[in-house]
Each structure stands twice: as structure tokens, then as C-alpha cells.
Protein backbone atom coordinates (compact mmCIF):
# COMPACT_ATOMS: atom_id res chain seq x y z
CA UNK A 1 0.00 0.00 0.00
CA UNK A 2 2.79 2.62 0.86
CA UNK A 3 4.83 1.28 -2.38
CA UNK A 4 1.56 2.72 -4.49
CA UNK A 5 1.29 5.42 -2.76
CA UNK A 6 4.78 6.49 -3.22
CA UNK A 7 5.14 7.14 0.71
CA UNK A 8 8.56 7.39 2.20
CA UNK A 9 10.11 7.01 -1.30
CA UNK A 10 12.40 10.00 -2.19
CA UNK A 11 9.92 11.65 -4.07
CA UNK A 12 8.14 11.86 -0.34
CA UNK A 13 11.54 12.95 1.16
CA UNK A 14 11.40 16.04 -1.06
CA UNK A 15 7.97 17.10 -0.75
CA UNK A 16 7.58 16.67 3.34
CA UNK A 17 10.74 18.45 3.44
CA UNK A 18 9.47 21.63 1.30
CA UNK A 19 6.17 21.43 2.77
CA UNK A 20 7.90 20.88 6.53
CA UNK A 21 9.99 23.92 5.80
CA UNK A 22 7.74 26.07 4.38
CA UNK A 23 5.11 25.97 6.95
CA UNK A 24 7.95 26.37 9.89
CA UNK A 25 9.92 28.61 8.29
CA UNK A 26 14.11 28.41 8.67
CA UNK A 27 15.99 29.73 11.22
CA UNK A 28 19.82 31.30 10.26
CA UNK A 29 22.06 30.15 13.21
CA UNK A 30 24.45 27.88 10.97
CA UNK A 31 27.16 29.76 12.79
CA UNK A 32 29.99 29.30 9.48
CA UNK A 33 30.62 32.53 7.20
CA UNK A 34 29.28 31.70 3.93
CA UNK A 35 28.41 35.25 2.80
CA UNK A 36 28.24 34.86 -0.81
CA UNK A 37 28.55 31.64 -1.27
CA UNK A 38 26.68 28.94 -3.59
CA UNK A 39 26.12 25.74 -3.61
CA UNK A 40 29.54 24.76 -5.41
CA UNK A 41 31.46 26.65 -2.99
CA UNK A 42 30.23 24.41 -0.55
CA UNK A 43 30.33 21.72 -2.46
CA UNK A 44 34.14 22.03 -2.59
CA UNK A 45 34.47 22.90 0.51
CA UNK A 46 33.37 18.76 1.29
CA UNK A 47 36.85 17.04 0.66
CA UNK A 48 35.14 13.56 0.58
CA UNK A 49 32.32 14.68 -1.59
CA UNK A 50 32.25 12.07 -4.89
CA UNK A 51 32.25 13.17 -8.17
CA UNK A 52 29.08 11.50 -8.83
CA UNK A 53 27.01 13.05 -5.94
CA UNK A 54 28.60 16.42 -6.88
CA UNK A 55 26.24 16.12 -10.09
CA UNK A 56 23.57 14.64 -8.95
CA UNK A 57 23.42 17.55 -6.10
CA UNK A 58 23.04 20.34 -9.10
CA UNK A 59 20.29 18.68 -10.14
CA UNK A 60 18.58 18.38 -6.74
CA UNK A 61 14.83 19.15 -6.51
CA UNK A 62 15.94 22.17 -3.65
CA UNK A 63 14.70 25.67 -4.67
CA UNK A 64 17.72 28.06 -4.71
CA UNK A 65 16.78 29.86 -0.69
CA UNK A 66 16.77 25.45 0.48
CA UNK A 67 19.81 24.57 -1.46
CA UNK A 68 22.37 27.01 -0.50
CA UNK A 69 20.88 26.61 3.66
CA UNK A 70 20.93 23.16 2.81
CA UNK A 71 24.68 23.35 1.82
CA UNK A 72 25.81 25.70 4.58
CA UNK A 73 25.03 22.99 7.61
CA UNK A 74 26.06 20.12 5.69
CA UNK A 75 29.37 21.38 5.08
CA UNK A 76 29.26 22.60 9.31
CA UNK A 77 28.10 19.28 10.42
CA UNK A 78 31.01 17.59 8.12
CA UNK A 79 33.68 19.92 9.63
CA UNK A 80 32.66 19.23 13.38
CA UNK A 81 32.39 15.43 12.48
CA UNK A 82 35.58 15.51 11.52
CA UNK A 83 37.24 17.00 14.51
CA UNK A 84 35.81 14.02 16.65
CA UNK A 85 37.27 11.51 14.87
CA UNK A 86 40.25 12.29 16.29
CA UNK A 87 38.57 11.29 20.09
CA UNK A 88 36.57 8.21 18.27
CA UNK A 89 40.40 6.79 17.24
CA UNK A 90 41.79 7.03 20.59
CA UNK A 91 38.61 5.30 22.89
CA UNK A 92 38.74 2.60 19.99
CA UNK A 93 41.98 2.13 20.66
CA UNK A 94 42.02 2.16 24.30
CA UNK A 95 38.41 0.59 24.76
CA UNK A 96 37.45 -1.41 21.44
CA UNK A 97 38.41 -4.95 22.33
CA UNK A 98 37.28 -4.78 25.78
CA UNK A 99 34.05 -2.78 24.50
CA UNK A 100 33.23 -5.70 22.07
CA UNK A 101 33.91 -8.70 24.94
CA UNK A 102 31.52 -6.90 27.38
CA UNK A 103 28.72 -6.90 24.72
CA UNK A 104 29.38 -10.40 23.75
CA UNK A 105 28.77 -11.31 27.61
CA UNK A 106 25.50 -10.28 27.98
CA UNK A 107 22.17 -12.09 27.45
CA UNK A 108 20.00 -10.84 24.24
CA UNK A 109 17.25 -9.72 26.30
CA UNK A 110 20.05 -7.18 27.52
CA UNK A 111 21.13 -5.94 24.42
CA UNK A 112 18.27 -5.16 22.83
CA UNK A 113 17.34 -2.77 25.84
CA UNK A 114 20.60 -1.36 25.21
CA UNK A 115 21.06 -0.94 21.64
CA UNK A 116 17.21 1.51 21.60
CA UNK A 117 17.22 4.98 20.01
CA UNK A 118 13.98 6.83 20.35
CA UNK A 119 13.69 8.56 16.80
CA UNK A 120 12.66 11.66 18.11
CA UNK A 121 16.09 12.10 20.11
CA UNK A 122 17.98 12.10 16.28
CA UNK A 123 16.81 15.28 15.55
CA UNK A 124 17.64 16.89 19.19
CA UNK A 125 20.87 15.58 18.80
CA UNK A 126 21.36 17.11 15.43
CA UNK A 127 20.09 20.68 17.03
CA UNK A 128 21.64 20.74 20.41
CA UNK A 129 24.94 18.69 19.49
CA UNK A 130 25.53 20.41 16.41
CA UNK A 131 23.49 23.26 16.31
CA UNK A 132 21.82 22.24 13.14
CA UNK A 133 18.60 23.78 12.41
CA UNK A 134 16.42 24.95 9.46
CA UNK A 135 16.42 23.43 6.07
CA UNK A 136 18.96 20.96 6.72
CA UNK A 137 17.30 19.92 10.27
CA UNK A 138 13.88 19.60 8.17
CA UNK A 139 15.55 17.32 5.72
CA UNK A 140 17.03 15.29 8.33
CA UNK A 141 13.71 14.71 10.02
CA UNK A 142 12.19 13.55 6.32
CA UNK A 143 15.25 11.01 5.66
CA UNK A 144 14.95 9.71 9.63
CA UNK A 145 11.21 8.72 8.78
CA UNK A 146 12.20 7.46 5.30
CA UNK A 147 15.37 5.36 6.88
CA UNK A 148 12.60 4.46 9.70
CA UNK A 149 9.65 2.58 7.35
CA UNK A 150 13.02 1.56 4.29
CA UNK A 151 10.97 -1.31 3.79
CA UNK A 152 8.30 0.10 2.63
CA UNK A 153 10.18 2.00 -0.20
CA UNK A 154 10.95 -1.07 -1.79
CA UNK A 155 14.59 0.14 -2.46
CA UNK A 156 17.91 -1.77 -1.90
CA UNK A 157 20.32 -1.53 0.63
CA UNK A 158 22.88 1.36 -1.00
CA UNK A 159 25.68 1.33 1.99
CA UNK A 160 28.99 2.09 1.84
CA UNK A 161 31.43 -0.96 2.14
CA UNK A 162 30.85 -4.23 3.52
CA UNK A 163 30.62 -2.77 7.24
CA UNK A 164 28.08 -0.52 6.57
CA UNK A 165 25.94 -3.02 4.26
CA UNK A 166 26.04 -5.35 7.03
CA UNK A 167 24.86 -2.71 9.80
CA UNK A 168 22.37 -1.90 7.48
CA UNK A 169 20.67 -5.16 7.26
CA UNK A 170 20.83 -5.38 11.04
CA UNK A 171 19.52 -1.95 11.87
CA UNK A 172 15.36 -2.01 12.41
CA UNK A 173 13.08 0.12 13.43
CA UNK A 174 10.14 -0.54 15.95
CA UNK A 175 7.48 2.14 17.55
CA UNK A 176 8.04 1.25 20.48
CA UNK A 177 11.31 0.81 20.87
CA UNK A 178 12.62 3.23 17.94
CA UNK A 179 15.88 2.43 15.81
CA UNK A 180 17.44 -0.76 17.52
CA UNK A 181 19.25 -4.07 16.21
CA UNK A 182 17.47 -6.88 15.14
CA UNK A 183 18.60 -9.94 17.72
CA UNK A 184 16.31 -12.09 16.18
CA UNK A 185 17.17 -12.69 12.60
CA UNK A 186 20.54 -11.29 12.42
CA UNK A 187 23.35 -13.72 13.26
CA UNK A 188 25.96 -10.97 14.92
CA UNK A 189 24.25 -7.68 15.17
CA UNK A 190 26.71 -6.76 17.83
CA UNK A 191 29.78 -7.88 15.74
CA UNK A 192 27.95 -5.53 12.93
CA UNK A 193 27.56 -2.70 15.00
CA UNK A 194 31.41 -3.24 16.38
CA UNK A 195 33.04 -3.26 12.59
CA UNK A 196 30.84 -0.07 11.43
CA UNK A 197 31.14 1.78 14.75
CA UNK A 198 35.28 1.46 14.37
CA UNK A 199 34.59 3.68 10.61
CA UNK A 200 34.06 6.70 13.24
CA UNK A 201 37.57 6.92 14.04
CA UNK A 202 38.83 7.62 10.23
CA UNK A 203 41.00 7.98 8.11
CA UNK A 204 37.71 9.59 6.11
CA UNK A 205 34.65 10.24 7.61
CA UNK A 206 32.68 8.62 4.77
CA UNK A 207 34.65 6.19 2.91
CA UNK A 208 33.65 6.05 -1.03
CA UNK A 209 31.31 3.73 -2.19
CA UNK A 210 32.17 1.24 -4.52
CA UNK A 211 30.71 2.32 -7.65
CA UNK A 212 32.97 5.19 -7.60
CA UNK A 213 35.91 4.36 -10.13
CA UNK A 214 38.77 4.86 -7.47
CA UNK A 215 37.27 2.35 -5.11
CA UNK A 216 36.47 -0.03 -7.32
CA UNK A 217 40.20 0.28 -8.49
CA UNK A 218 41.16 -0.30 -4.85
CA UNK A 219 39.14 -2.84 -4.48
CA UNK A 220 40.35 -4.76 -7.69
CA UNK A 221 44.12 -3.94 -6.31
CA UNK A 222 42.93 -6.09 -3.30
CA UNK A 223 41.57 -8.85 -4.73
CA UNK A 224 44.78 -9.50 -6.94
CA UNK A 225 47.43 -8.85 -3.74
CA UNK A 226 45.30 -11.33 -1.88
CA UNK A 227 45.16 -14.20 -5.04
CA UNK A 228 48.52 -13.65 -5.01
CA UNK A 229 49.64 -14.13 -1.76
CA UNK A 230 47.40 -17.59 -1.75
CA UNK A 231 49.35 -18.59 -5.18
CA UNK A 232 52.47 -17.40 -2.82
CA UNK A 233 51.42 -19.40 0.07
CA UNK A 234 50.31 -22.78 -2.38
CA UNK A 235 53.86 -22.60 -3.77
């Protein structure tokens, strides 16, 4: 019933966004100087931006007064993201391993109170944490319900990597409960969660998919260093 009615596709994304931000209006507190800046100025200004987004993005649905807003915060929120991964590095470091063991101790029943995120508390993060607010905080909001009901688009899984493909498919959403891990159908949700949550602490904040040319190129460089270190090891 959603599919035909085209709810939470990204069609619905665009128009509950323009409505959303219409009707509440924006609210300047983006706190970066942008004064005259476009949308390609920010654009550059995102050093792990692909190419391929980059085009898609001047094609975006976003009237000129959303785009540029839209822009402004995502290149802030990318910038303070960054500066944390610093901090995310050094508690992996000192804390991963020991992190992981302690999870693996505990009964089911224990980690699925544990691993709950209201869906409401997404968007207060985003505004108190970050100080995101405005078109980009609108946005947000419309891709939190879309990520919330994914089923019901009927679209694939489009993650980044293997890590994030696998968190993906453990990641589920109840009302209840809000975003949690699935402990019923997945066979390591907390070994998923582990290998994406280690991505925080860098090199790049968002690693490029694998469509783009350059990872596919690393990832074919991979697959021949590892064939031939087994012809290495069978000789």
C-alpha cells in the first residue's frame, strides 16, 4: 500500500521536506561565514564529496533559498564530524576490544534494551549537538522517517562498504522501541555494529562507495594482492 502510494520514497523525502519547511519557516544560526557563497562553494568545501554526488546535487529538486541553507550545515556538520574523529580513534583504541567482549557477555534480552534509540532524540541531537537547524534539520527529520519505514520504499540496501551493508541489514526500526538491532534474525548484530562503529575513528569520515571508479580500483588492487599471496602461500 505505501509502495503505491509512493510514501517514504524519495519523491516523499522532497515534498515533506518543502512542505515541513515552508510551513515552519528556517531559522539562520548555521554559525559558518558563507556570505556569498553557492552551492559549489560548498560543495568544494566537502573534501570527501564524490564526483558523482557532486552532479547529482546540481540537479537536486531544492529551490535556490533550500539549497544554498541546505549546503551551509552540511558542510558545518562535516567539519565538526571531523574533529571528533580524532577522540573516536583514541577510545577505539584504548576501549574497542574490551568494549566488544563486554557486549558479547551479555544475554540478548540485555542488548536489545541497550542498543534503543527513540527517533525523536535524532533530531535533538542534530540541534543541540551540532546546532543544526532549518532546512537541513527539516531534511534530516524527512530522511529519519524514510530510513525508519526503508521497507516500505521497496529500495535496496545502497551502503557504503561491507561494514556498513552489514549494519544496514541489522539496523530495524520498531514504535516502540525506535531504531534498535534486530537480535532475532541477524546472526551478529553486535559484531555488525562493532566493525561499522570502528569507521568513526577515520581515516575519512565517509569512505567512497564502490561504484565510484577509485574504489572499485582499490578494491580490484585487493583482490589481486590477496590471489597472489594464496598462489604465494600454495607454492
Amino acid at each position: 500500500e505505501y509502495r503505491r502510494m509512493g510514501r517514504y520514497t524519495d519523491d516523499w523525502v522532497v515534498d515533506r521536506s518543502m512542505f515541513e519547511y515552508v510551513n515552519q519557516g528556517s531559522c539562520a544560526c548555521c554559525g559558518i561565514s558563507h556570505a556569498g557563497m553557492g552551492m559549489m562553494e560548498f560543495m568544494q568545501a566537502c573534501s570527501d564529496l564524490e564526483t558523482d554526488d557532486g552532479k547529482k546535487e546540481v540537479r537536486s529538486p531544492w529551490p535556490e533559498f533550500m539549497k544554498n541553507e541546505i549546503w551551509t550545515d552540511r558542510v558545518k556538520i562535516r567539519n565538526m564530524m571531523k574533529k571528533e574523529m580524532a577522540e573516536y580513534a583514541s577510545n577505539l583504541s584504548l576501549h574497542g576490544s574490551g568494549m566488544l567482549d563486554h557486549l558479547n557477555s551479555l544475554p540478548p534480552t540485555s542488548l536489545t534494551r541497550m542498543f534503543q534509540l527513540p527517533r525523536d532524540e535524532l533530531s535533538e541531537i542534530i540541534k543541540e549537538k551540532y546546532d543544526i537547524r532549518g532546512a537541513y534539520l527539516v531534511v534530516f527529520c524527512a530522511v529519519v522517517e524514510q530510513v525508519a519505514y526503508f521497507p516500505a520504499t521497496g529500495y535496496k540496501a545502497d551502503g557504503r562498504g561491507e561494514e556498513e551493508m552489514d549494519f544496514e541489514e541489522a539496523l530495524t526500526y520498531n514504535k516502540r522501541c525506535g531504531f534498535c538491532l534486530n537480535f532475532d534474525e541477524h546472526l551478529d548484530p553486535t559484531g555488525a555494529f562493532s566493525d561499522f562503529f570502528q569507521r568513526f575513528g577515520g581515516p575519512k569520515l565517509m569512505p567512497r562507495s564502490a561504484k565510484s571508479k577509485g574504489a572499485a580500483a582499490a578494491i580490484r588492487e585487493e583482490g589481486k594482492e590477496e590471489q597472489g599471496e594464496e598462489e604465494g602461500e600454495e607454492e
